[in-house]
PDB file of N, CA and C in Angstrom:
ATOM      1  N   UNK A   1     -48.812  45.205  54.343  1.00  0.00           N
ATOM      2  CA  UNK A   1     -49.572  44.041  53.956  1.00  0.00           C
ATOM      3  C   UNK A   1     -50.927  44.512  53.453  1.00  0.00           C
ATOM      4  N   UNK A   2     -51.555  44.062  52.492  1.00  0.00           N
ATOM      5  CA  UNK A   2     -52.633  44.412  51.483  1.00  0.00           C
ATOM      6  C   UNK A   2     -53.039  42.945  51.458  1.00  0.00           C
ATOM      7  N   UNK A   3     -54.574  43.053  52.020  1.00  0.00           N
ATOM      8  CA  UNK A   3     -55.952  41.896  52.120  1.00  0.00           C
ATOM      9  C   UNK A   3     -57.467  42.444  51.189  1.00  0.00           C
ATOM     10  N   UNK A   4     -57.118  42.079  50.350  1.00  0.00           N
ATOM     11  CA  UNK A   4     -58.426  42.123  49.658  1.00  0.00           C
ATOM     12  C   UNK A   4     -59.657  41.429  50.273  1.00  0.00           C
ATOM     13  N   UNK A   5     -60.666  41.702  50.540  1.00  0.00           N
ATOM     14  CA  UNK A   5     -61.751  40.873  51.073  1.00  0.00           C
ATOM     15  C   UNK A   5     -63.301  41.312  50.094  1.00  0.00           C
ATOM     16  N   UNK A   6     -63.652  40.389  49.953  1.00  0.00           N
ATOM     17  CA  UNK A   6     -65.351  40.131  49.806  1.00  0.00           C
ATOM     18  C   UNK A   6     -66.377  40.069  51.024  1.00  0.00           C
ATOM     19  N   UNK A   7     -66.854  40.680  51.838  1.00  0.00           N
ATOM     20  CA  UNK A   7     -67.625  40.972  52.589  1.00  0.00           C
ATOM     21  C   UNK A   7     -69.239  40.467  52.237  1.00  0.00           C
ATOM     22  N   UNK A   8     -69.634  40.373  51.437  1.00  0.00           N
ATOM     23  CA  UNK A   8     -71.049  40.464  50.872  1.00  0.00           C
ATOM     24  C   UNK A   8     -71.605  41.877  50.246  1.00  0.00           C
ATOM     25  N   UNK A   9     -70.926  42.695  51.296  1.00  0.00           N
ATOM     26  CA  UNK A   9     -71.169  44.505  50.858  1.00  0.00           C
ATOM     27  C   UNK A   9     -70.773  45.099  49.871  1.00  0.00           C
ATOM     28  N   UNK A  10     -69.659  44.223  49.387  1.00  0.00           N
ATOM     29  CA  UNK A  10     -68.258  44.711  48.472  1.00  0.00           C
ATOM     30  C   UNK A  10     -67.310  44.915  48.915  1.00  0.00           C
ATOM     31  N   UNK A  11     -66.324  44.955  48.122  1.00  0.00           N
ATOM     32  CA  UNK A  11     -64.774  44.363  48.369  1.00  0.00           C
ATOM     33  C   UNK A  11     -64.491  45.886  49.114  1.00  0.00           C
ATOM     34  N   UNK A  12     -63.420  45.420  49.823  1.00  0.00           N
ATOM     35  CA  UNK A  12     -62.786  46.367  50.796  1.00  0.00           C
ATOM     36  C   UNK A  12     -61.422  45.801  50.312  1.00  0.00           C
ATOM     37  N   UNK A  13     -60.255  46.893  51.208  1.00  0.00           N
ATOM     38  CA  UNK A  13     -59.060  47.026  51.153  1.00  0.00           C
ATOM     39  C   UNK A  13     -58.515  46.851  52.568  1.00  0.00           C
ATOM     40  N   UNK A  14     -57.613  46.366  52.965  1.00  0.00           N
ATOM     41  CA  UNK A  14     -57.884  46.702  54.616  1.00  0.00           C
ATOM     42  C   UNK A  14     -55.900  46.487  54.245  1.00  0.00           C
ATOM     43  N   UNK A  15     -55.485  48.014  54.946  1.00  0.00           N
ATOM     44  CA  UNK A  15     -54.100  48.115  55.046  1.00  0.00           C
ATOM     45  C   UNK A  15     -53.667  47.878  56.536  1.00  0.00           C
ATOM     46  N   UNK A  16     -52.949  47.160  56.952  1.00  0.00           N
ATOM     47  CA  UNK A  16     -52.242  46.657  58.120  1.00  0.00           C
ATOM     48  C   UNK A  16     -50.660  47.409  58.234  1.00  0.00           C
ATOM     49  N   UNK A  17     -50.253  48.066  59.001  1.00  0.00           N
ATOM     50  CA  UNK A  17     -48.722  48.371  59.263  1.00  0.00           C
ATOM     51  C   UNK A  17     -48.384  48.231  60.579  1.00  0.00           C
ATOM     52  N   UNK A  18     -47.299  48.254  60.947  1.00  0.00           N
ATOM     53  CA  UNK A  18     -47.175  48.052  62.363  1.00  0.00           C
ATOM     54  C   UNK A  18     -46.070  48.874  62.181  1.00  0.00           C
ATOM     55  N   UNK A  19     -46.082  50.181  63.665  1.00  0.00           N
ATOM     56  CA  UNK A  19     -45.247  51.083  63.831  1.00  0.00           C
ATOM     57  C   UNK A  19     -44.641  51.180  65.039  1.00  0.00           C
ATOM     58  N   UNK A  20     -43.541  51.300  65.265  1.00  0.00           N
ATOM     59  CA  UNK A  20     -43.179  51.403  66.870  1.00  0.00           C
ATOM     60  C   UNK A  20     -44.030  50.263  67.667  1.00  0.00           C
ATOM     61  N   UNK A  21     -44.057  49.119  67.157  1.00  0.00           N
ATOM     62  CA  UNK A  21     -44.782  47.632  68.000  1.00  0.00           C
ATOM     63  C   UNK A  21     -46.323  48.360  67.764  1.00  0.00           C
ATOM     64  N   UNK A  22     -46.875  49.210  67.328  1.00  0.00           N
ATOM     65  CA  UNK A  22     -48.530  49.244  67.445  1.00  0.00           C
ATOM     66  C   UNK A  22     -49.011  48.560  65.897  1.00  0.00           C
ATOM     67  N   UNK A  23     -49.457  47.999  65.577  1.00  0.00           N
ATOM     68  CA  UNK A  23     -51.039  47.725  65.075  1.00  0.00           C
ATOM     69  C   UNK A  23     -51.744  48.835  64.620  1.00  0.00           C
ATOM     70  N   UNK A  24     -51.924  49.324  62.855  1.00  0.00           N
ATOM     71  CA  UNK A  24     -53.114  50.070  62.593  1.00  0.00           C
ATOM     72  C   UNK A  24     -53.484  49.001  61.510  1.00  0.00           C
ATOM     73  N   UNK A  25     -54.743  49.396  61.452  1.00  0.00           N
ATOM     74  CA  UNK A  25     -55.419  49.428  60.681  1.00  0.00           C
ATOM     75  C   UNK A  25     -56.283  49.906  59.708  1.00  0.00           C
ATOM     76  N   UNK A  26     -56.316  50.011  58.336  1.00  0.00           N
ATOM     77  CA  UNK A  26     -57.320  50.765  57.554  1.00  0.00           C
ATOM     78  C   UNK A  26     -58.089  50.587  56.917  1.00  0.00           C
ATOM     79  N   UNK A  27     -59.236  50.430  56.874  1.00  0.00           N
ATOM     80  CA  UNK A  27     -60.362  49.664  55.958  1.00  0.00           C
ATOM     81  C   UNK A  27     -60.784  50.552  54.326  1.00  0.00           C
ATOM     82  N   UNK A  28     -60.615  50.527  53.285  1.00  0.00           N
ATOM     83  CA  UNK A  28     -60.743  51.520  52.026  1.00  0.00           C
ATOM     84  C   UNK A  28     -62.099  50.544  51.709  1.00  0.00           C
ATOM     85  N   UNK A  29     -62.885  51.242  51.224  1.00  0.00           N
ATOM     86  CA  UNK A  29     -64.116  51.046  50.148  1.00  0.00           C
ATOM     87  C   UNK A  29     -63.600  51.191  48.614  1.00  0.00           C
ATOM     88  N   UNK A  30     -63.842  50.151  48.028  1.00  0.00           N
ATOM     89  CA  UNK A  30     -63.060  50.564  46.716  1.00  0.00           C
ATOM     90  C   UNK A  30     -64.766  50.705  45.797  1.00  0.00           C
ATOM     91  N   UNK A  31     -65.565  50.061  46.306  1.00  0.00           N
ATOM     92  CA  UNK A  31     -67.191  50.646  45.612  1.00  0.00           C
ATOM     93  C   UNK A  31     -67.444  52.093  45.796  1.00  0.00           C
ATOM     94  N   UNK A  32     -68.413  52.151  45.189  1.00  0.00           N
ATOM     95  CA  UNK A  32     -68.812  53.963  44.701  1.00  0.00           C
ATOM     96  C   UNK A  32     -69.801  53.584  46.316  1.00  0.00           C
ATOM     97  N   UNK A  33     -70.096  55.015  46.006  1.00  0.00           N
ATOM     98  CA  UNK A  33     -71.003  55.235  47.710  1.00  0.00           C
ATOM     99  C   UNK A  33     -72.520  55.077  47.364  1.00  0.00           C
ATOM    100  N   UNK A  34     -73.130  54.816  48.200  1.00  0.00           N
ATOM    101  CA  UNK A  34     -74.827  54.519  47.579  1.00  0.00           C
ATOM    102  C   UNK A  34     -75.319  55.163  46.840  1.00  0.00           C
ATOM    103  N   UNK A  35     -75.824  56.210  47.457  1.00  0.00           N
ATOM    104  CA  UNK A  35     -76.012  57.246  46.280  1.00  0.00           C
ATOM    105  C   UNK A  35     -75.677  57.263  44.748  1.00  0.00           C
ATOM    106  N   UNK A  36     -74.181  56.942  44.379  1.00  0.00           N
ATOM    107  CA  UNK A  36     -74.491  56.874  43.112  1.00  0.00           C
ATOM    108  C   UNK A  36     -75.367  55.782  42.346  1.00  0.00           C
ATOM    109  N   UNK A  37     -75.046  54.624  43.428  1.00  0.00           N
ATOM    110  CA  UNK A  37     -75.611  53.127  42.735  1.00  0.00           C
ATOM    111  C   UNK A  37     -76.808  53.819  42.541  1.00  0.00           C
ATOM    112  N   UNK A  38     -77.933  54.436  43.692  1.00  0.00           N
ATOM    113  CA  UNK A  38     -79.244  54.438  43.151  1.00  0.00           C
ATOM    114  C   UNK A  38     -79.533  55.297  42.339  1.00  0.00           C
ATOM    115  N   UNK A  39     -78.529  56.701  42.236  1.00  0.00           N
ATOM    116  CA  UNK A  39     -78.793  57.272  40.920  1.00  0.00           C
ATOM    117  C   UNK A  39     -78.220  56.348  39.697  1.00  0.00           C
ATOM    118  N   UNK A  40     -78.079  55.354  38.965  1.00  0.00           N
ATOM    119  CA  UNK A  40     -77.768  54.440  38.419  1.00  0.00           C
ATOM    120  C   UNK A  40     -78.692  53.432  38.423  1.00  0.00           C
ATOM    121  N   UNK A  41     -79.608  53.160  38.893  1.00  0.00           N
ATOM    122  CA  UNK A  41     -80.937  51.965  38.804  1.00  0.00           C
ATOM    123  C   UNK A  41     -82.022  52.459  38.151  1.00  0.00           C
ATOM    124  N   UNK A  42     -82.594  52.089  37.108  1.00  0.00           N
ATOM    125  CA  UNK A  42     -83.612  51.994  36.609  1.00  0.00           C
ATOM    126  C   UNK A  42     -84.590  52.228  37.708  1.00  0.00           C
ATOM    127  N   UNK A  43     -85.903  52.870  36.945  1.00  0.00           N
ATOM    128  CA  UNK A  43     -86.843  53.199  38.000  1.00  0.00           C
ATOM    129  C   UNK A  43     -87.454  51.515  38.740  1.00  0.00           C
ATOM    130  N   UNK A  44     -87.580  50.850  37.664  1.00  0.00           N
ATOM    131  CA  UNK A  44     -88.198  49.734  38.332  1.00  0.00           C
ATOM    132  C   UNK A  44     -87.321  48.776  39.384  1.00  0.00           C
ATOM    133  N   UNK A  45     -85.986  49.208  38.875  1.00  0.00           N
ATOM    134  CA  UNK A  45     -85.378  48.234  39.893  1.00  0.00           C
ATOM    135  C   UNK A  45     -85.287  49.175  41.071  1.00  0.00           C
ATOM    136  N   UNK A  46     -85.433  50.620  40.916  1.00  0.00           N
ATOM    137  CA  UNK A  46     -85.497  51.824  41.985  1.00  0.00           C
ATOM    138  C   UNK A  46     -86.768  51.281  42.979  1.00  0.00           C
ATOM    139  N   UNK A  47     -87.631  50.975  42.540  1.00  0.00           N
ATOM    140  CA  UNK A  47     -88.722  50.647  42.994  1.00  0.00           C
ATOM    141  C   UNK A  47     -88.678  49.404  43.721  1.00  0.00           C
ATOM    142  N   UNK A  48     -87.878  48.584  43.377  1.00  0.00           N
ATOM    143  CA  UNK A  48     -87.844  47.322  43.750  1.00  0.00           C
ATOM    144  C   UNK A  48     -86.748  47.423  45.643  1.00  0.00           C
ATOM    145  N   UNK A  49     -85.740  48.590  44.813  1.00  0.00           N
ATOM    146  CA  UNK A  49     -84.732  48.790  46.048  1.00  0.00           C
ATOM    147  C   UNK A  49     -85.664  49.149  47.688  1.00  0.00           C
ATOM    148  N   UNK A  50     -86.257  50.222  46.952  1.00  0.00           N
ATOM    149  CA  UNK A  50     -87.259  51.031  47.786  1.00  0.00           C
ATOM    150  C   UNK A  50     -87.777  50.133  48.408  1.00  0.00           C
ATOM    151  N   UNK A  51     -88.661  49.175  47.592  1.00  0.00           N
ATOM    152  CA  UNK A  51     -89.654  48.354  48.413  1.00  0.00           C
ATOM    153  C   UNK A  51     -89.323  47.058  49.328  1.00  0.00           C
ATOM    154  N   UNK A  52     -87.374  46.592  49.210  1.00  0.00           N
ATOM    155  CA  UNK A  52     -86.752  46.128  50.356  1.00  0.00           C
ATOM    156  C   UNK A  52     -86.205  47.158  51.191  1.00  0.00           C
ATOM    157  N   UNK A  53     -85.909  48.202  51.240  1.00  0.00           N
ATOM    158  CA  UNK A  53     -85.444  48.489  51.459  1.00  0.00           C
ATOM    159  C   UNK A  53     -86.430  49.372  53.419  1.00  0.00           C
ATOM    160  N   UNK A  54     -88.178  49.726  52.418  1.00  0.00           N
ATOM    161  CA  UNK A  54     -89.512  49.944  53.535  1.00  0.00           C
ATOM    162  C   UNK A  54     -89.124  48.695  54.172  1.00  0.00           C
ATOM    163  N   UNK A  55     -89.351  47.753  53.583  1.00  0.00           N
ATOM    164  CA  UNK A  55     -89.603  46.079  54.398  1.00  0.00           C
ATOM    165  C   UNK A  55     -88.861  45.898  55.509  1.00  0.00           C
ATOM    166  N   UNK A  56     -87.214  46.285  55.217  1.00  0.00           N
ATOM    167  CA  UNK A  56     -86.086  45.945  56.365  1.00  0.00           C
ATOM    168  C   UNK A  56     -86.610  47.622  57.231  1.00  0.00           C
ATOM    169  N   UNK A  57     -86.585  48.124  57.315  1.00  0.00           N
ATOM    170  CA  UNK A  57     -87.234  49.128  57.859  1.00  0.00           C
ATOM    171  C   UNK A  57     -88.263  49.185  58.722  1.00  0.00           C
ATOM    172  N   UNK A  58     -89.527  48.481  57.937  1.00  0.00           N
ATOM    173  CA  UNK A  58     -90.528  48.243  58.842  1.00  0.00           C
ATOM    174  C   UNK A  58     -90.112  47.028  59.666  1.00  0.00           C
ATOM    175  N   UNK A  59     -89.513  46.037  59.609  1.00  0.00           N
ATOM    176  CA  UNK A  59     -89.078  44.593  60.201  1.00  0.00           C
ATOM    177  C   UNK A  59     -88.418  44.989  61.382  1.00  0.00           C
ATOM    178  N   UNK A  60     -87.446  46.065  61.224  1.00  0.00           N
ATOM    179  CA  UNK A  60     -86.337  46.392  62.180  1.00  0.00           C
ATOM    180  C   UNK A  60     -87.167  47.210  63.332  1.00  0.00           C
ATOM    181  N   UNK A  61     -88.336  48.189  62.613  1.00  0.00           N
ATOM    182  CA  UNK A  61     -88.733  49.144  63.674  1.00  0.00           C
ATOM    183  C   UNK A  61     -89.650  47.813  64.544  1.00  0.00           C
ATOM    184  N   UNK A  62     -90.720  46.886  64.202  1.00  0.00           N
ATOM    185  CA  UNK A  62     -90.882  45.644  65.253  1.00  0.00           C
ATOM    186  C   UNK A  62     -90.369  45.005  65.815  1.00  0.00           C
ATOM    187  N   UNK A  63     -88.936  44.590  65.545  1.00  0.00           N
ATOM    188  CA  UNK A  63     -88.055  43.877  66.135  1.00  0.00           C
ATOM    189  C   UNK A  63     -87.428  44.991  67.251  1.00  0.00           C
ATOM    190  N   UNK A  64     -87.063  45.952  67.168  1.00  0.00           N
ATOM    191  CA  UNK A  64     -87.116  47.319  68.146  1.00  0.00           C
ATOM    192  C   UNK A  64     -88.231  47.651  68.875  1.00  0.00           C
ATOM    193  N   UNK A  65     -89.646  47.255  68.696  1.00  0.00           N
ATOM    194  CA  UNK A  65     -90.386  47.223  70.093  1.00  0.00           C
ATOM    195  C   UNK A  65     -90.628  46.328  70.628  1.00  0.00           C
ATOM    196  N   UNK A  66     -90.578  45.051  70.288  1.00  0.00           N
ATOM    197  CA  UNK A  66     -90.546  43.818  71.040  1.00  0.00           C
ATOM    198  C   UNK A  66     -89.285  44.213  72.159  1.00  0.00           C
ATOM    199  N   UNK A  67     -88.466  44.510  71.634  1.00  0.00           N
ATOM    200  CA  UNK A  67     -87.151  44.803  72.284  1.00  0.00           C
ATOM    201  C   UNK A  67     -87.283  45.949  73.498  1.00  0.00           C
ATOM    202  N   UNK A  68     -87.847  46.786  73.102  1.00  0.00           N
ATOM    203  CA  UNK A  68     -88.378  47.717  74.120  1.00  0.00           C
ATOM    204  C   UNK A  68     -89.197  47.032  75.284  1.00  0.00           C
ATOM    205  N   UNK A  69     -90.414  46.277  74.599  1.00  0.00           N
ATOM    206  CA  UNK A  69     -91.425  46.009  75.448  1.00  0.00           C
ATOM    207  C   UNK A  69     -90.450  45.064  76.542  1.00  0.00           C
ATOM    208  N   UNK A  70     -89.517  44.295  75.769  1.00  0.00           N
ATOM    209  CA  UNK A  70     -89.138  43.340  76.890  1.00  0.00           C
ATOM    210  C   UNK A  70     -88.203  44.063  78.000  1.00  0.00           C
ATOM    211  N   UNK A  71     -87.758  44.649  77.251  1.00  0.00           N
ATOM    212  CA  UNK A  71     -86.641  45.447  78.432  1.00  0.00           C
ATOM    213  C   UNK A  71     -87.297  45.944  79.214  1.00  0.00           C
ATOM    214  N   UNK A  72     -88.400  46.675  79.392  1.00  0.00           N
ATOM    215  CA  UNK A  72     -89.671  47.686  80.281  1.00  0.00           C
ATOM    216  C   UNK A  72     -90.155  46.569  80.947  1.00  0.00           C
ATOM    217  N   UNK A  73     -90.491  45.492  80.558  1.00  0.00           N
ATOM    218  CA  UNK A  73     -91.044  43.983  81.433  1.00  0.00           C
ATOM    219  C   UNK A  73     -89.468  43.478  82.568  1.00  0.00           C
ATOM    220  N   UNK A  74     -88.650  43.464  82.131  1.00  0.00           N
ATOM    221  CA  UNK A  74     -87.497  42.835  82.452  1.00  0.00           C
ATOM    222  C   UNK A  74     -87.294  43.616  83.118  1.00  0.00           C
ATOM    223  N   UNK A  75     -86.834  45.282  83.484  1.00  0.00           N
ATOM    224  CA  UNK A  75     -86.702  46.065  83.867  1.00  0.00           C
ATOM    225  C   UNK A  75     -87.414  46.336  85.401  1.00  0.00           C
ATOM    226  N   UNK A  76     -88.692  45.913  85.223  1.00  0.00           N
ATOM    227  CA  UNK A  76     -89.925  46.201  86.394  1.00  0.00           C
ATOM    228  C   UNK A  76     -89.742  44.878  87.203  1.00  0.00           C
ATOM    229  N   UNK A  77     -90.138  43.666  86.521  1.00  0.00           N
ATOM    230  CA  UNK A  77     -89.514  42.510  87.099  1.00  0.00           C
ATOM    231  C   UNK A  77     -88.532  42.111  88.097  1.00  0.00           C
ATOM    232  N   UNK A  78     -87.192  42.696  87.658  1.00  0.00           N
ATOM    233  CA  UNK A  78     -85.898  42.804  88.019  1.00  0.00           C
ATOM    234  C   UNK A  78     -85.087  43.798  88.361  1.00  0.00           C
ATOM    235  N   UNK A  79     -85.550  44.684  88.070  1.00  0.00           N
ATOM    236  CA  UNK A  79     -84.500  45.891  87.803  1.00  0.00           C
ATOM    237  C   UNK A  79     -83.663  45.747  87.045  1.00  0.00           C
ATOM    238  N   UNK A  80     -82.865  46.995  86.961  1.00  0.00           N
ATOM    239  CA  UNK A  80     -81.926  47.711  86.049  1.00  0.00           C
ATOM    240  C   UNK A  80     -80.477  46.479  85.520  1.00  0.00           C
ATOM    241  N   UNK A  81     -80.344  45.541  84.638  1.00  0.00           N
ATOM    242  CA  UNK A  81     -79.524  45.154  84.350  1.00  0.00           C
ATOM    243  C   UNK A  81     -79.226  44.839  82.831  1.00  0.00           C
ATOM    244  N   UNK A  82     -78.351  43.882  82.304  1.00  0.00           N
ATOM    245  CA  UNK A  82     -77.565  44.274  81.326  1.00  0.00           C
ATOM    246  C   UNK A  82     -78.646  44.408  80.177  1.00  0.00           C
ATOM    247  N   UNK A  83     -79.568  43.801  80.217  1.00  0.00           N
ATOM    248  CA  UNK A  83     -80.417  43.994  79.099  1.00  0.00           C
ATOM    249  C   UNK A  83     -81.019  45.594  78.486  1.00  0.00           C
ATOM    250  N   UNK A  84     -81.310  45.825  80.175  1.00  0.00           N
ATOM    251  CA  UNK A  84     -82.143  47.473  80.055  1.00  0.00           C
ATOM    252  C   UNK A  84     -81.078  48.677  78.590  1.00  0.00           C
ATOM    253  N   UNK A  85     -80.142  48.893  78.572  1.00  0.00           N
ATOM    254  CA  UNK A  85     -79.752  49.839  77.546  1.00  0.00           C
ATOM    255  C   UNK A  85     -79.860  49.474  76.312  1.00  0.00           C
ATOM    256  N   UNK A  86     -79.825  47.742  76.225  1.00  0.00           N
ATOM    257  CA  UNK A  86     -80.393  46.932  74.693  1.00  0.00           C
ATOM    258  C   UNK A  86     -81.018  47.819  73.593  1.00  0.00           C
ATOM    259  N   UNK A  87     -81.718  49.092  73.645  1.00  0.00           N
ATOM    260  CA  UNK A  87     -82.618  49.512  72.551  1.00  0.00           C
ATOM    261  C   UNK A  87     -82.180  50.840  72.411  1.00  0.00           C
ATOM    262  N   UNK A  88     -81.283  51.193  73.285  1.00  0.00           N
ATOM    263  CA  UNK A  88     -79.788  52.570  73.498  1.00  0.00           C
ATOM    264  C   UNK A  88     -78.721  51.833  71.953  1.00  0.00           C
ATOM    265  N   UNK A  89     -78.414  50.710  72.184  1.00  0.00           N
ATOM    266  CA  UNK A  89     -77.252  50.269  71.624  1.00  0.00           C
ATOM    267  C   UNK A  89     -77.310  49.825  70.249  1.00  0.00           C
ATOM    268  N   UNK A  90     -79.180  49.645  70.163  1.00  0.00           N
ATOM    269  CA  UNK A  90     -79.319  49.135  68.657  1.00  0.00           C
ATOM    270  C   UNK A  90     -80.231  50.558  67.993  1.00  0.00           C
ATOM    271  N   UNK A  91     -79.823  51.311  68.448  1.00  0.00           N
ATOM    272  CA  UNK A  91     -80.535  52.865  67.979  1.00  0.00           C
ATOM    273  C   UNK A  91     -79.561  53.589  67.016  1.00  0.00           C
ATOM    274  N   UNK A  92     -78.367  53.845  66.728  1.00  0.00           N
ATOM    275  CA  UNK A  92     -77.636  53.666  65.779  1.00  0.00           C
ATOM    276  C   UNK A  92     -77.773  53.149  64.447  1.00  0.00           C
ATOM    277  N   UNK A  93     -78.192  51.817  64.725  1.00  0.00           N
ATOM    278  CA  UNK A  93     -78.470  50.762  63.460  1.00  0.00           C
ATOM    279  C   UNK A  93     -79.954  50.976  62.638  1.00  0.00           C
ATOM    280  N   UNK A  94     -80.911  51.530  63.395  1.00  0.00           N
ATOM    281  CA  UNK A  94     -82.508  51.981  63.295  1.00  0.00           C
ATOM    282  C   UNK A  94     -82.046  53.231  62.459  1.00  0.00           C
ATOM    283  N   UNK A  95     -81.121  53.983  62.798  1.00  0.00           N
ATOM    284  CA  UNK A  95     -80.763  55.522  62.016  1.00  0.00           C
ATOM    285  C   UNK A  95     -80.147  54.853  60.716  1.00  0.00           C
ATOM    286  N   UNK A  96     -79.407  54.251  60.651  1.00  0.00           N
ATOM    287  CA  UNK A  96     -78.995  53.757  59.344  1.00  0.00           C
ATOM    288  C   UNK A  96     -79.551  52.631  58.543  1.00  0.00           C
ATOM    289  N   UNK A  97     -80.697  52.425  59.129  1.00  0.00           N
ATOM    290  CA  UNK A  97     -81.767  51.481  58.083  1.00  0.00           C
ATOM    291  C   UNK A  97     -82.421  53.218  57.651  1.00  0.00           C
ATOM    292  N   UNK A  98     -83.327  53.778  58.357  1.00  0.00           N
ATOM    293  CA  UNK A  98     -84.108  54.801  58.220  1.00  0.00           C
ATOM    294  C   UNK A  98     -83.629  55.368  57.298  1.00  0.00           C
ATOM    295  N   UNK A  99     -82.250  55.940  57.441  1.00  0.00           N
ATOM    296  CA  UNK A  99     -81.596  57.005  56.428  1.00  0.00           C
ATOM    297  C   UNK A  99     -81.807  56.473  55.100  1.00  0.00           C
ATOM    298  N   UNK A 100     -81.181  55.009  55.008  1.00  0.00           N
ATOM    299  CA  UNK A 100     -81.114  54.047  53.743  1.00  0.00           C
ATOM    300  C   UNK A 100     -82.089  54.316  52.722  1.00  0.00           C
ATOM    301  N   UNK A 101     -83.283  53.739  53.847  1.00  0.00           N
ATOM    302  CA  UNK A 101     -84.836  53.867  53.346  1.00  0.00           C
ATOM    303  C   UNK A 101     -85.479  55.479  52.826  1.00  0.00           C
ATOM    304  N   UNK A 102     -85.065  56.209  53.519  1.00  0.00           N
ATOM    305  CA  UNK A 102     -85.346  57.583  53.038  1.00  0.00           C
ATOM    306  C   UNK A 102     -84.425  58.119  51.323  1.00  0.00           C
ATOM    307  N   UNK A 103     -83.255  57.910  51.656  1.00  0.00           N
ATOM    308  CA  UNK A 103     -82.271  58.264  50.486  1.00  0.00           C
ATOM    309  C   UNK A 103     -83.033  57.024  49.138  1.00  0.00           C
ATOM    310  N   UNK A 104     -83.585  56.369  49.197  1.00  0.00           N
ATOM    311  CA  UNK A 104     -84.224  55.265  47.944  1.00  0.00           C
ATOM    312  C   UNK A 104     -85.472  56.141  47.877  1.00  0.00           C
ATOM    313  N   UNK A 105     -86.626  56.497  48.775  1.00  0.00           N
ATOM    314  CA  UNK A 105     -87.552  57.229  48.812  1.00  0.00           C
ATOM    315  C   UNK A 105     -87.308  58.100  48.120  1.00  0.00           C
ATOM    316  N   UNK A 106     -86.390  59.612  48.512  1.00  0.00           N
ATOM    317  CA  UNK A 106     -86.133  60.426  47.839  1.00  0.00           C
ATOM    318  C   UNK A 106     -85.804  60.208  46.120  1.00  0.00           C
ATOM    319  N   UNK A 107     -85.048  59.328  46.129  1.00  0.00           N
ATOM    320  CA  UNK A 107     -84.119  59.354  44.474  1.00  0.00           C
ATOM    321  C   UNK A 107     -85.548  58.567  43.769  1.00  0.00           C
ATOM    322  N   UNK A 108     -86.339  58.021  44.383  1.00  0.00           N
ATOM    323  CA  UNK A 108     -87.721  57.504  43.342  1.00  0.00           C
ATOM    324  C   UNK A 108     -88.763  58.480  43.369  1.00  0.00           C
ATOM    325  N   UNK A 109     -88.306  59.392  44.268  1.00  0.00           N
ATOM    326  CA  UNK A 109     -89.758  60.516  43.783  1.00  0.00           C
ATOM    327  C   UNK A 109     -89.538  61.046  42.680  1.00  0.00           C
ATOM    328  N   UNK A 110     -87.653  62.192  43.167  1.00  0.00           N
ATOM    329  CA  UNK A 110     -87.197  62.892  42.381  1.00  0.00           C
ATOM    330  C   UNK A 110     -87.577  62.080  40.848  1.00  0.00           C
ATOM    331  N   UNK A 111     -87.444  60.994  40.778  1.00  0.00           N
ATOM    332  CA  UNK A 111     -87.264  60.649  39.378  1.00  0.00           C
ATOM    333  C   UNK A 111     -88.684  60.676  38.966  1.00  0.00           C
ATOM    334  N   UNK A 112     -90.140  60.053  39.431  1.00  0.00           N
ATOM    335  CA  UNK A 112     -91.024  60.648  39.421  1.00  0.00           C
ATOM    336  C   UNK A 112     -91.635  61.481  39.093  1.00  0.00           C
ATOM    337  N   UNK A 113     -91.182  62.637  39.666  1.00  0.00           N
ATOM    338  CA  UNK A 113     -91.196  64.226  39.356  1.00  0.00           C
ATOM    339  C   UNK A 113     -91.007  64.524  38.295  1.00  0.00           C
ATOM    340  N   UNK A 114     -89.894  63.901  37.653  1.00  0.00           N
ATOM    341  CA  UNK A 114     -89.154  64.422  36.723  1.00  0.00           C
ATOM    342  C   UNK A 114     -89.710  63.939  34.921  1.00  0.00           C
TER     343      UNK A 114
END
């Protein structure tokens, strides 16, 4: 079975089989990988990427110390419960805004430079 989907991200592929009664699943990217898109943008719209791209970056790293601060309040308050690892679990997602934001940084200097 073959499901085409629109995500907002871009279309995916997602293959379903079922083997011996199990369930897989496979998700395909049929878009190019970032990187090329931003080697492909004009500097100004490069610029434009970049400069959402700081914004969700800087937004996420405040929304990550509020998050801290509360857990360290909540934490002392109460002790150790489900909240306390909250800023463990969204630290993942902080690496892949960061990276994002760096890889747009980089490809607008290089071009810069150049």
């Amino acid at each position: 079975m073959k499901y085409r989907s629109d995500s907002g991200c871009g279309y995916f592929i997602i293959l379903a089989q079922l083997k011996n009664n199990k369930l897989t699943v496979n998700m395909k990217n049929d878009n190019q990988p970032e990187d090329h898109k931003l080697s492909e943008l004009s500097i100004e719209e490069l610029t434009k990427e970049e400069k959402k791209r700081s914004a969700a970056h800087i937004a996420f790293c405040i929304i990550m110390g509020m998050l801290v601060l509360a857990c360290i309040y909540v934490t002392i308050k109460k002790g150790f419960n489900g909240i306390t690892p909250l800023p463990l679990a969204f630290f993942p997602l902080y690496l892949i805004i960061r990276k994002s934001w760096q890889n747009a940084r980089k490809e607008l200097q290089s071009r810069k430079s150049s």
